[in-house]
PDB file of N, CA and C in Angstrom:
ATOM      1  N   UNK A   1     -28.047 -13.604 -23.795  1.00  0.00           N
ATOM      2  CA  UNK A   1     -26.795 -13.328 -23.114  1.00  0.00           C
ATOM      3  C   UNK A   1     -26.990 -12.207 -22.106  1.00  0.00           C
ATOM      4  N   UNK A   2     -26.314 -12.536 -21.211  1.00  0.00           N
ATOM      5  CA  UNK A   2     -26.436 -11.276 -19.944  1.00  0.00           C
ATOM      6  C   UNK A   2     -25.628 -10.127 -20.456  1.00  0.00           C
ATOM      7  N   UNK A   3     -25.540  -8.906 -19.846  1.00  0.00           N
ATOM      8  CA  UNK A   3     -24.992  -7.601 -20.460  1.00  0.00           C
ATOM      9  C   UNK A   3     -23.953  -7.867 -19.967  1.00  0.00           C
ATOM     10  N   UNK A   4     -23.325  -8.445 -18.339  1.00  0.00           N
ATOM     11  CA  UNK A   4     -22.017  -8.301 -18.405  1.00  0.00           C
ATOM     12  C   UNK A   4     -21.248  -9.334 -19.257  1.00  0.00           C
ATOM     13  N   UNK A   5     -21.940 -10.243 -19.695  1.00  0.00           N
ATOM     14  CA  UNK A   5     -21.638 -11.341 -20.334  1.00  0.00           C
ATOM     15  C   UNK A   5     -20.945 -10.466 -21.651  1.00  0.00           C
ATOM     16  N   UNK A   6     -21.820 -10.349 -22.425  1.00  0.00           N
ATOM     17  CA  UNK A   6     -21.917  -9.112 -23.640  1.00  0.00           C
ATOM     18  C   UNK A   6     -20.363  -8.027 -23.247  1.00  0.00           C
ATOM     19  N   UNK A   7     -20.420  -7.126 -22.380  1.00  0.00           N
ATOM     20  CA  UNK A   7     -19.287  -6.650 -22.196  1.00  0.00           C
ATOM     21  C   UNK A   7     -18.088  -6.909 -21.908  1.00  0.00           C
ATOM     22  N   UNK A   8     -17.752  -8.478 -21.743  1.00  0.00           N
ATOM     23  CA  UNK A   8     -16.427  -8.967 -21.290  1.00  0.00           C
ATOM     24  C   UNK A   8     -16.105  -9.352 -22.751  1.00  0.00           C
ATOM     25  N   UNK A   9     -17.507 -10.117 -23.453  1.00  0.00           N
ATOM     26  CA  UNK A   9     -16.749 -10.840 -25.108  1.00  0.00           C
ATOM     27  C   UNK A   9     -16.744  -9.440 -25.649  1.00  0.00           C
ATOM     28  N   UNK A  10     -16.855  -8.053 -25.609  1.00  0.00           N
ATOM     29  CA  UNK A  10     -17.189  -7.001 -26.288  1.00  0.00           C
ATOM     30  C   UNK A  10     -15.278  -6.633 -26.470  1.00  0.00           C
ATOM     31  N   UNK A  11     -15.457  -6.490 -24.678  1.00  0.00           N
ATOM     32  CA  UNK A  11     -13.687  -6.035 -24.572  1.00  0.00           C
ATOM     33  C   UNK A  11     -12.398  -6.984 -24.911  1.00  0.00           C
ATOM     34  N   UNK A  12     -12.882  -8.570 -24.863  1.00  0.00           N
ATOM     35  CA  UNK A  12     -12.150  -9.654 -25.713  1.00  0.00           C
ATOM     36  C   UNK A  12     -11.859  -9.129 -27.690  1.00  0.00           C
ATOM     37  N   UNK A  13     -12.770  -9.031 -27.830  1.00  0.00           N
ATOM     38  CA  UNK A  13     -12.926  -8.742 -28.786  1.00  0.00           C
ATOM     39  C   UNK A  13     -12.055  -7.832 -29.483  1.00  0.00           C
ATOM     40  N   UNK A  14     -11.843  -6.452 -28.878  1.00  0.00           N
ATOM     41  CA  UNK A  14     -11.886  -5.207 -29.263  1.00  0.00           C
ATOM     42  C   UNK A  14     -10.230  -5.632 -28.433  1.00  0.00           C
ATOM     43  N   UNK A  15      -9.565  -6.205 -27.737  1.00  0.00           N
ATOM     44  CA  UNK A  15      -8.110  -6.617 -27.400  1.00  0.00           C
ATOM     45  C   UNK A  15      -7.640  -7.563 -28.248  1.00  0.00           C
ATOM     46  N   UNK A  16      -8.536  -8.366 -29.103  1.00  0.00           N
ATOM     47  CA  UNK A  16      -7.862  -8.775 -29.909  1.00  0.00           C
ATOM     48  C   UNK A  16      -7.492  -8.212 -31.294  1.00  0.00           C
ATOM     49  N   UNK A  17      -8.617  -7.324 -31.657  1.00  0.00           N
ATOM     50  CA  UNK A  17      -8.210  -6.536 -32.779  1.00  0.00           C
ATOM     51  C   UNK A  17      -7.092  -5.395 -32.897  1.00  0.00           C
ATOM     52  N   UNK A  18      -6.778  -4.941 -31.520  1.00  0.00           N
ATOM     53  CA  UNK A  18      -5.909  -4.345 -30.818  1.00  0.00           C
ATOM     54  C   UNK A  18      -4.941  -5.081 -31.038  1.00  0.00           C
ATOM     55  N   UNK A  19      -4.141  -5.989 -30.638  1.00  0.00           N
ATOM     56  CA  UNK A  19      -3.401  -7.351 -31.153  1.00  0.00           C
ATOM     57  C   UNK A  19      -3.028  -7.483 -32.419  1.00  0.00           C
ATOM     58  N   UNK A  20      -3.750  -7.511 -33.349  1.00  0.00           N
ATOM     59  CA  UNK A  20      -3.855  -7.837 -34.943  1.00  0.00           C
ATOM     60  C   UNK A  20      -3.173  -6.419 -35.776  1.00  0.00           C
ATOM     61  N   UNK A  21      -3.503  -4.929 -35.063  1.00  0.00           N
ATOM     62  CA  UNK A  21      -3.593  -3.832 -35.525  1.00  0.00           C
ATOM     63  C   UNK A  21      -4.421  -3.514 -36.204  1.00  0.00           C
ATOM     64  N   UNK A  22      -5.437  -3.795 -36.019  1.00  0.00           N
ATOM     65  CA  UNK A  22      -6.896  -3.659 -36.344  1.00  0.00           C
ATOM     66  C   UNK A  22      -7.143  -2.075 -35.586  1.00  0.00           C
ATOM     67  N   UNK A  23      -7.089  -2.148 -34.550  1.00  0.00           N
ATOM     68  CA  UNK A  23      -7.696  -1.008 -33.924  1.00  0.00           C
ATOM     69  C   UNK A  23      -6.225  -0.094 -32.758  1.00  0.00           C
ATOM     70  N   UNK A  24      -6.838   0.647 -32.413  1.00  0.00           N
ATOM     71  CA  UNK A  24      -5.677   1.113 -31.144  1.00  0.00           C
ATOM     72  C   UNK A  24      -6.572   1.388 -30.362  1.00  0.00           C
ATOM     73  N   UNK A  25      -5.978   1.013 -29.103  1.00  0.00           N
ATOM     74  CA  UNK A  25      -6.679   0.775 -27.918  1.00  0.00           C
ATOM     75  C   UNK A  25      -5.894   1.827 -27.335  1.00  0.00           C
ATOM     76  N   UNK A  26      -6.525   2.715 -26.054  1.00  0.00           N
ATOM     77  CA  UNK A  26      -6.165   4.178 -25.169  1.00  0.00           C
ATOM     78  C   UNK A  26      -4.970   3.429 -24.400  1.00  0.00           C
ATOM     79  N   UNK A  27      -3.746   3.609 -24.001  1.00  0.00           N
ATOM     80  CA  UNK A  27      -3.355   2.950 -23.524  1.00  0.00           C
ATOM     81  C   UNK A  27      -2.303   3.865 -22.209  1.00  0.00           C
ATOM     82  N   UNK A  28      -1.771   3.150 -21.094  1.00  0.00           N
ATOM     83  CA  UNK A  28      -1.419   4.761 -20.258  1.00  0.00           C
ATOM     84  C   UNK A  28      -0.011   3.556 -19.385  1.00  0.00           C
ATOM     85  N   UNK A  29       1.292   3.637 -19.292  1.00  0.00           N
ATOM     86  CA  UNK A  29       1.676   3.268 -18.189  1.00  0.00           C
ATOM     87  C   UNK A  29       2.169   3.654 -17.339  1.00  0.00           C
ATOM     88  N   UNK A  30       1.946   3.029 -15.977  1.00  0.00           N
ATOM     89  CA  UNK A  30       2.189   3.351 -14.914  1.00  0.00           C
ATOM     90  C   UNK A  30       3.800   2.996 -14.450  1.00  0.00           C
ATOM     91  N   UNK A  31       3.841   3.659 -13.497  1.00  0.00           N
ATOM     92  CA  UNK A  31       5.501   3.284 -13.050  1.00  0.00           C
ATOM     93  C   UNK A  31       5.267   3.581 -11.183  1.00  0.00           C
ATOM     94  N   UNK A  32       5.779   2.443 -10.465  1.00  0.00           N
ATOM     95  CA  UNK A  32       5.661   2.766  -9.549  1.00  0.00           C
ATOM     96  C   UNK A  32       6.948   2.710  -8.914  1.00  0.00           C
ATOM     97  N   UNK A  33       7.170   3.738  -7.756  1.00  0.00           N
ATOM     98  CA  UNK A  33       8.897   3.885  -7.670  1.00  0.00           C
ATOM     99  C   UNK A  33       8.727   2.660  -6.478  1.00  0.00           C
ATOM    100  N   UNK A  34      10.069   2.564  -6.200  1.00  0.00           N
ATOM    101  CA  UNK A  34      10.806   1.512  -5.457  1.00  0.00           C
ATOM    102  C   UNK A  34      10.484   2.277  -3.801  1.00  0.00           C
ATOM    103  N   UNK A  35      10.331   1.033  -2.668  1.00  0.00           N
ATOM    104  CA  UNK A  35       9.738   1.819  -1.336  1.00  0.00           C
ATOM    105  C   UNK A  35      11.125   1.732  -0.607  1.00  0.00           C
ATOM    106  N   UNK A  36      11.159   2.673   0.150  1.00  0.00           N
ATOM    107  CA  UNK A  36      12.461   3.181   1.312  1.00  0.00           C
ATOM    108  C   UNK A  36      12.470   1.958   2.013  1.00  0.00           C
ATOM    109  N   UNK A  37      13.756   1.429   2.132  1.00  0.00           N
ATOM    110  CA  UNK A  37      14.313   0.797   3.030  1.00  0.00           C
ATOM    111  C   UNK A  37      13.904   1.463   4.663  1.00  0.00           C
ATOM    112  N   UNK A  38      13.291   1.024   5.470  1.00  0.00           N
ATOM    113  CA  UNK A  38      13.185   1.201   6.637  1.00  0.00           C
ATOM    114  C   UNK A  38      14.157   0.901   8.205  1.00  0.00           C
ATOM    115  N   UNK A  39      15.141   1.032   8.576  1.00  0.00           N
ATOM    116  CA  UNK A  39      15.687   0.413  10.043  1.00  0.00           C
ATOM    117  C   UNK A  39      15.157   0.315  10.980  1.00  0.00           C
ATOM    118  N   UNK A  40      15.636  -0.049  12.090  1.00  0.00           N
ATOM    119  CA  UNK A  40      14.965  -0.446  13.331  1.00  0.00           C
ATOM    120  C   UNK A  40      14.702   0.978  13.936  1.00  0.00           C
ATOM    121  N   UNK A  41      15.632   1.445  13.631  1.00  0.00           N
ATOM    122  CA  UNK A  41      15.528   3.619  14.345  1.00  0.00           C
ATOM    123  C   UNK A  41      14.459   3.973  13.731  1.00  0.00           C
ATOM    124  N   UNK A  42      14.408   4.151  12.090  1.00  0.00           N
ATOM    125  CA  UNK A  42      13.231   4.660  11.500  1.00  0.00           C
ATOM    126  C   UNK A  42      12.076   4.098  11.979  1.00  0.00           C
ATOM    127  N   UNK A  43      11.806   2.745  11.864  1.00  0.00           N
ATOM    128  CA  UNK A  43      10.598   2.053  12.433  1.00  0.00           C
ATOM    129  C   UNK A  43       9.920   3.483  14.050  1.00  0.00           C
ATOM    130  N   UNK A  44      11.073   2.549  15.085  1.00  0.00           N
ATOM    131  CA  UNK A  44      10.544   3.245  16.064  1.00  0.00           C
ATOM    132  C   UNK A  44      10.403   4.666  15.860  1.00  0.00           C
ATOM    133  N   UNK A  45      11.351   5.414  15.266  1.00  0.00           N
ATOM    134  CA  UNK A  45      10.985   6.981  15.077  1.00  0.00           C
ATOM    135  C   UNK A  45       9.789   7.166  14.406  1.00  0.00           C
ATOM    136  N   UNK A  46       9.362   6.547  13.372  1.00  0.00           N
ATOM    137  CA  UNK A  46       7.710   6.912  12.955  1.00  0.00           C
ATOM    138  C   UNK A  46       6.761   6.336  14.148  1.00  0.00           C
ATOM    139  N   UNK A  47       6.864   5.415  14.841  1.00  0.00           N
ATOM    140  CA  UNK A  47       5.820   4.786  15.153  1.00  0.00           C
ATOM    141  C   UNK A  47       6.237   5.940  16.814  1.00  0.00           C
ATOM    142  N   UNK A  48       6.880   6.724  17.482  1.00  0.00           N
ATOM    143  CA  UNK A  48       6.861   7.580  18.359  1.00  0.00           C
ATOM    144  C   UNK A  48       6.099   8.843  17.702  1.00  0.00           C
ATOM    145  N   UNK A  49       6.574   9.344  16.477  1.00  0.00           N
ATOM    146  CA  UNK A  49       6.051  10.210  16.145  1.00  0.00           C
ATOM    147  C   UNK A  49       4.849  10.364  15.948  1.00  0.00           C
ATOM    148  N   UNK A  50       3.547   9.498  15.689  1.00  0.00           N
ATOM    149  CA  UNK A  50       2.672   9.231  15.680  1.00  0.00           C
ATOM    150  C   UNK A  50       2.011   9.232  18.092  1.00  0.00           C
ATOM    151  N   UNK A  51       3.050   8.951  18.690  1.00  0.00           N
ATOM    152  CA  UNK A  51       2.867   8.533  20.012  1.00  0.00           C
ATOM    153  C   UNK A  51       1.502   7.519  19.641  1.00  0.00           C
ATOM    154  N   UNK A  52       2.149   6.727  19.890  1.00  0.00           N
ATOM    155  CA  UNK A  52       1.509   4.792  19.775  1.00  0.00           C
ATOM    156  C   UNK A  52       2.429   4.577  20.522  1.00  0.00           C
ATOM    157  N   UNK A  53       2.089   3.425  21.121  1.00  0.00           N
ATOM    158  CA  UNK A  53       2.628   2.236  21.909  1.00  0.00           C
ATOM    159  C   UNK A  53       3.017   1.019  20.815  1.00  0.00           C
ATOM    160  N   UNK A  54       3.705   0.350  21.205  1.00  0.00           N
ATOM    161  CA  UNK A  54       4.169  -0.336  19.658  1.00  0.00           C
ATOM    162  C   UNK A  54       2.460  -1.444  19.479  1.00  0.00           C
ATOM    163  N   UNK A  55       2.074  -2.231  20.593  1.00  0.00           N
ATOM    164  CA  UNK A  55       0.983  -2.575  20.389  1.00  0.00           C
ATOM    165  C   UNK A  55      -0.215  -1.632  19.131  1.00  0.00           C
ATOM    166  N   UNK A  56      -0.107  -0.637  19.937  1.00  0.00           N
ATOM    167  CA  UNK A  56      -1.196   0.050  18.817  1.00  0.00           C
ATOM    168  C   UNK A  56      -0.859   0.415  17.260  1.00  0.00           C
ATOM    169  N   UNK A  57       0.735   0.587  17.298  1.00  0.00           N
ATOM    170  CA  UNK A  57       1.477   0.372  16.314  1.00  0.00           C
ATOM    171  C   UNK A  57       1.203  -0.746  15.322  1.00  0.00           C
ATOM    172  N   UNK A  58       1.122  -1.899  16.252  1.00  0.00           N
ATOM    173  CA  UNK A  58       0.951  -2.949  15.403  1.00  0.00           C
ATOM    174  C   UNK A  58      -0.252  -3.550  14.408  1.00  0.00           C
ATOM    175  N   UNK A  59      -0.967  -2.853  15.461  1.00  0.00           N
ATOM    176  CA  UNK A  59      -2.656  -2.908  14.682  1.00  0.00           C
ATOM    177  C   UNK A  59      -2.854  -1.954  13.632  1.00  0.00           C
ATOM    178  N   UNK A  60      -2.068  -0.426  13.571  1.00  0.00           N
ATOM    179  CA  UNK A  60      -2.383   0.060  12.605  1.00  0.00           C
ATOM    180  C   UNK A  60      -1.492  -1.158  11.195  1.00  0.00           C
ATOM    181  N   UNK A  61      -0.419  -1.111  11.617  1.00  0.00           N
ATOM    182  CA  UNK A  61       0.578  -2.095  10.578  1.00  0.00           C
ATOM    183  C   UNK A  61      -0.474  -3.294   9.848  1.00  0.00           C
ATOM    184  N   UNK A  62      -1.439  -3.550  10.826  1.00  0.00           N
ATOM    185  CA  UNK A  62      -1.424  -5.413  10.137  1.00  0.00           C
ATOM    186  C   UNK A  62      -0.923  -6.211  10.986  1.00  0.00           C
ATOM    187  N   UNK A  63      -0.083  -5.746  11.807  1.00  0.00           N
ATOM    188  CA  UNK A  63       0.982  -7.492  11.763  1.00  0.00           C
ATOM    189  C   UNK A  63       1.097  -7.567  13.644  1.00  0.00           C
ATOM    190  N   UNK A  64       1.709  -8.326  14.322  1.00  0.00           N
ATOM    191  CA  UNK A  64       1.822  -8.913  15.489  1.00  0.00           C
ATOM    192  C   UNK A  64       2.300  -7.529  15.855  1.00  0.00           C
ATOM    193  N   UNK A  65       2.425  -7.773  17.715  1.00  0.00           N
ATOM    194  CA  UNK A  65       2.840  -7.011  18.255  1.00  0.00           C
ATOM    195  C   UNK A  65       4.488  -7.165  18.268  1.00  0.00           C
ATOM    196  N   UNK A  66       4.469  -8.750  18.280  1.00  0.00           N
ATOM    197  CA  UNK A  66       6.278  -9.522  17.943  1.00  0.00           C
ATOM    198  C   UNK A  66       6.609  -8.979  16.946  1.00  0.00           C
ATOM    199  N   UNK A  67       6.181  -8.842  15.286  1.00  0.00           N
ATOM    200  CA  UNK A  67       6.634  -8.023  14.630  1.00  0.00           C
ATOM    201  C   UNK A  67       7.117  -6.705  14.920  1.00  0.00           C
ATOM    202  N   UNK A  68       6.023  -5.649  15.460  1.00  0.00           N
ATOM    203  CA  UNK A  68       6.694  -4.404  15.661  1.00  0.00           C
ATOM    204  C   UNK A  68       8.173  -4.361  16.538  1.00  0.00           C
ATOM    205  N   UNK A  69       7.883  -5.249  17.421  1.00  0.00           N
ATOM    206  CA  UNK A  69       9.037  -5.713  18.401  1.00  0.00           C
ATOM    207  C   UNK A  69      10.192  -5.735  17.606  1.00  0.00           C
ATOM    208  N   UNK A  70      10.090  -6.845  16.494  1.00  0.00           N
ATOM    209  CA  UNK A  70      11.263  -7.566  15.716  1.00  0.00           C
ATOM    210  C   UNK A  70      11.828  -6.322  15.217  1.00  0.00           C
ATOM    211  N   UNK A  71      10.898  -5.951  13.923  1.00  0.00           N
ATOM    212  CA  UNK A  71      11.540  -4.021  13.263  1.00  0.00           C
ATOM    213  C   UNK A  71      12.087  -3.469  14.226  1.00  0.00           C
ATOM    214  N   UNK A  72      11.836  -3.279  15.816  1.00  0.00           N
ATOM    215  CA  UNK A  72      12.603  -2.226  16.504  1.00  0.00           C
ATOM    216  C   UNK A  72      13.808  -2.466  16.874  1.00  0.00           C
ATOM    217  N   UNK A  73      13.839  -4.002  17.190  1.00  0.00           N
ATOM    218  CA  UNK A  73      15.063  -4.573  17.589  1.00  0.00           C
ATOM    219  C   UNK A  73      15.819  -4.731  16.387  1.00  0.00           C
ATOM    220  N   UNK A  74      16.042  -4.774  15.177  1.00  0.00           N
ATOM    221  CA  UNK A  74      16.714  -4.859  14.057  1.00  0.00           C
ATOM    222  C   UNK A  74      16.895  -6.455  13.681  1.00  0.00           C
ATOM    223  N   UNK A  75      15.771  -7.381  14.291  1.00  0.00           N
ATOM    224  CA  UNK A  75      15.874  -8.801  13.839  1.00  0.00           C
ATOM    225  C   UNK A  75      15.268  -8.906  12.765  1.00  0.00           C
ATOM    226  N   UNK A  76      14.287  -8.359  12.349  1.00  0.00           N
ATOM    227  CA  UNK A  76      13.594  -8.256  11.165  1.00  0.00           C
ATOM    228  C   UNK A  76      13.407  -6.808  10.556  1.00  0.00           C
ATOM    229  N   UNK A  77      12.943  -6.660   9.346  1.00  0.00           N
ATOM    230  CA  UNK A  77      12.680  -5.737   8.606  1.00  0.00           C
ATOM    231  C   UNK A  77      11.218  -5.458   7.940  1.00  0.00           C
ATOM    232  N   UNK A  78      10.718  -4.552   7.774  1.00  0.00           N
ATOM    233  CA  UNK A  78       9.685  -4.306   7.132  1.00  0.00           C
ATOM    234  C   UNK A  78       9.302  -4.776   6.156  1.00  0.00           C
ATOM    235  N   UNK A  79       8.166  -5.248   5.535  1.00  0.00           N
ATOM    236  CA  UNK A  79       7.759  -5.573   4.152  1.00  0.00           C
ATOM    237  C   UNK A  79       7.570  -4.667   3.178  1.00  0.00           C
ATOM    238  N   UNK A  80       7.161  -4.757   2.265  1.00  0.00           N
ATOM    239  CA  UNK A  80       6.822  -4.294   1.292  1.00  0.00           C
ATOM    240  C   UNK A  80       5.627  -3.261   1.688  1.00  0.00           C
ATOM    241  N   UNK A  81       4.614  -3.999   1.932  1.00  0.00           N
ATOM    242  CA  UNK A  81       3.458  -2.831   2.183  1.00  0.00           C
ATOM    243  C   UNK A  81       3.581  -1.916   3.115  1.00  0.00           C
ATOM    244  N   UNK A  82       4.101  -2.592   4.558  1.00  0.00           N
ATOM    245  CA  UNK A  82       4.484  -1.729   5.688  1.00  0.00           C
ATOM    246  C   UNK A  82       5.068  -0.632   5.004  1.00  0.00           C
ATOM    247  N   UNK A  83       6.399  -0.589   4.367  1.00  0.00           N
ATOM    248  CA  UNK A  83       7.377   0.310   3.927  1.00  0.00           C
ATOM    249  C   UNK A  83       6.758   1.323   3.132  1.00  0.00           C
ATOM    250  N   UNK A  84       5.489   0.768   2.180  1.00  0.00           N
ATOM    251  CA  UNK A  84       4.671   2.020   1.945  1.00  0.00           C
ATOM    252  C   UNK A  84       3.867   2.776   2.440  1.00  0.00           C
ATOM    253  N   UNK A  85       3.192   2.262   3.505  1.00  0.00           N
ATOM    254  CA  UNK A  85       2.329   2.298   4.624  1.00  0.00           C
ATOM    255  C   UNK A  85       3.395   3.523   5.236  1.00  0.00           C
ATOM    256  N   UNK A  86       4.555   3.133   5.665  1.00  0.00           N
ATOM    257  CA  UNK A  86       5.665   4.156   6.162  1.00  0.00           C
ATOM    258  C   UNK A  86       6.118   5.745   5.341  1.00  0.00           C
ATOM    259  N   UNK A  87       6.332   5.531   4.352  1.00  0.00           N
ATOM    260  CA  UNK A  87       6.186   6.440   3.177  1.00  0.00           C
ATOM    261  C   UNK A  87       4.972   7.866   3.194  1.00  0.00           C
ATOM    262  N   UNK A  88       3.693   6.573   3.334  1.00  0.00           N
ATOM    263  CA  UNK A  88       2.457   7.910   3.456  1.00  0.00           C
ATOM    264  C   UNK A  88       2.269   8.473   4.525  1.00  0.00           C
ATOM    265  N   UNK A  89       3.065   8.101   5.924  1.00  0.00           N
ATOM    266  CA  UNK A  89       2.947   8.627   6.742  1.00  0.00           C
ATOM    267  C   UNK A  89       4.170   9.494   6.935  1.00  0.00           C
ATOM    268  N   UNK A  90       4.860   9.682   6.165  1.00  0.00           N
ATOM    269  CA  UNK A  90       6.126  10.411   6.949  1.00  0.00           C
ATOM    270  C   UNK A  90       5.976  11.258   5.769  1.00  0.00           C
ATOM    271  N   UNK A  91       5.080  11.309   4.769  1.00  0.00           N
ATOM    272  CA  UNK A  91       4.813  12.414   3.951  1.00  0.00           C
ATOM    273  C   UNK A  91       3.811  13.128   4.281  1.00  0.00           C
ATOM    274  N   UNK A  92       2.750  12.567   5.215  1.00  0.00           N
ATOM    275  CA  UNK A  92       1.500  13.194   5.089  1.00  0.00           C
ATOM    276  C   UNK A  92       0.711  11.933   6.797  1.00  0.00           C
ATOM    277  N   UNK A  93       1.502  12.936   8.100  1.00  0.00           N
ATOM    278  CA  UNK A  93       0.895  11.972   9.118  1.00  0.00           C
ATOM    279  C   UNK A  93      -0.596  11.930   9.447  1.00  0.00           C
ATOM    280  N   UNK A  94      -1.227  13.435   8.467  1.00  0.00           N
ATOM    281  CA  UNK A  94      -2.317  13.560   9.286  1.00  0.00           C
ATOM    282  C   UNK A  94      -3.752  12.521   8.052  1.00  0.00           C
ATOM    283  N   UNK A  95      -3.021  11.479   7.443  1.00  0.00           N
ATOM    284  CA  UNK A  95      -3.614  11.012   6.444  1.00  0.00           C
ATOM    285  C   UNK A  95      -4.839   9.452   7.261  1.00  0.00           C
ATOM    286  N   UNK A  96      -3.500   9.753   8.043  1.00  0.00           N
ATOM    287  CA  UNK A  96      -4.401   8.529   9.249  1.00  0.00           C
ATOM    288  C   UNK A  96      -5.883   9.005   9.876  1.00  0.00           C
ATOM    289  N   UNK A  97      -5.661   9.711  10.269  1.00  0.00           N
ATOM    290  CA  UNK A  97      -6.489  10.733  10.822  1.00  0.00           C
ATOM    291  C   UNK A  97      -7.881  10.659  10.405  1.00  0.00           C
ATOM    292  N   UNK A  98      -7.431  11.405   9.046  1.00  0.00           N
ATOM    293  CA  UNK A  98      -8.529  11.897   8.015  1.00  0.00           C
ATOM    294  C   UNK A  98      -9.282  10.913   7.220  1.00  0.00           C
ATOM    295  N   UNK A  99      -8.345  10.138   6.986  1.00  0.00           N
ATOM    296  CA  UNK A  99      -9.124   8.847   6.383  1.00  0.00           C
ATOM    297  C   UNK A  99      -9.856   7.985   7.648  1.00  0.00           C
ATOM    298  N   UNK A 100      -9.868   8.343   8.609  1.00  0.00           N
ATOM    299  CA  UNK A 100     -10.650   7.705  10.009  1.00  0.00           C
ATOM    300  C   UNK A 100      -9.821   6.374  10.188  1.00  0.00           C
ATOM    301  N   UNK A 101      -8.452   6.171  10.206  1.00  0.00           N
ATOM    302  CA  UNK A 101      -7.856   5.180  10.118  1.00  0.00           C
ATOM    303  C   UNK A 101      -7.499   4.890  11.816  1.00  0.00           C
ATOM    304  N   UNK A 102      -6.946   6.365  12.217  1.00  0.00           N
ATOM    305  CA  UNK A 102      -7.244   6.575  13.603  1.00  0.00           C
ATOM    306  C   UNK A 102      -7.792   7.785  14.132  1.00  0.00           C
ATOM    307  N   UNK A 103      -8.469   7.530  15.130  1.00  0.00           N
ATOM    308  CA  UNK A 103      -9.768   8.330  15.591  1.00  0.00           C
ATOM    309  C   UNK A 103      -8.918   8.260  16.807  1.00  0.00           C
ATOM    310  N   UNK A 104      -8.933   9.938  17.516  1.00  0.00           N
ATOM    311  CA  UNK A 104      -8.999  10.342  18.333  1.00  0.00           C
ATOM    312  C   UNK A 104      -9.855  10.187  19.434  1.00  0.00           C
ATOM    313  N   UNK A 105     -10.059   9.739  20.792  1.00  0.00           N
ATOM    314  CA  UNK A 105     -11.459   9.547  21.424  1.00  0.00           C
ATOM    315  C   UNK A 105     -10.951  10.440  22.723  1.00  0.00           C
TER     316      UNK A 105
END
């Protein structure tokens, strides 16, 4: 048997006895809070505050340049990830930065 082989029936194992009350397993949960509703103002107000063009905006986002468009105009709304994506930046702008997400040239 291969070792990772060995370590997957190891941790099967040791979750099922966990199960039975055989054993107690370390256990930790997480909670993740709910992300800010974003508007078409907020949109554009982060994405100025940063000074982007909505194009460049859009590339940091993920998504079309029509998207950023849509969020500004209030035809559409942000997703899920965007809205967290929004979150780490309006807590911490210089995170882009630092993580080389955007580079200064």
């Amino acid at each position: 048997m291969s070792k990772a082989y060995e370590s997957i029936l190891n941790a099967l194992r040791e979750i099922d006895a966990h199960r039975k009350g055989k054993i107690t397993l370390k256990t930790r949960v997480l909670m993740v809070g709910a992300t800010h509703q974003y508007d078409a103002k907020a949109v554009k107000r982060i994405r100025q505050s940063l000074r982007l063009p909505q194009r460049a905006f859009a590339e940091l986002c993920g998504v079309s340049n029509k998207t950023v468009e849509a969020w500004e105009s209030g035809r559409n709304v942000p997703n899920g990830s965007a809205r967290r994506l929004f979150e780490l930046i309006e807590k911490d702008q210089e995170i882009l930065t630092r993580e080389g997400v955007l580079v200064a040239s």
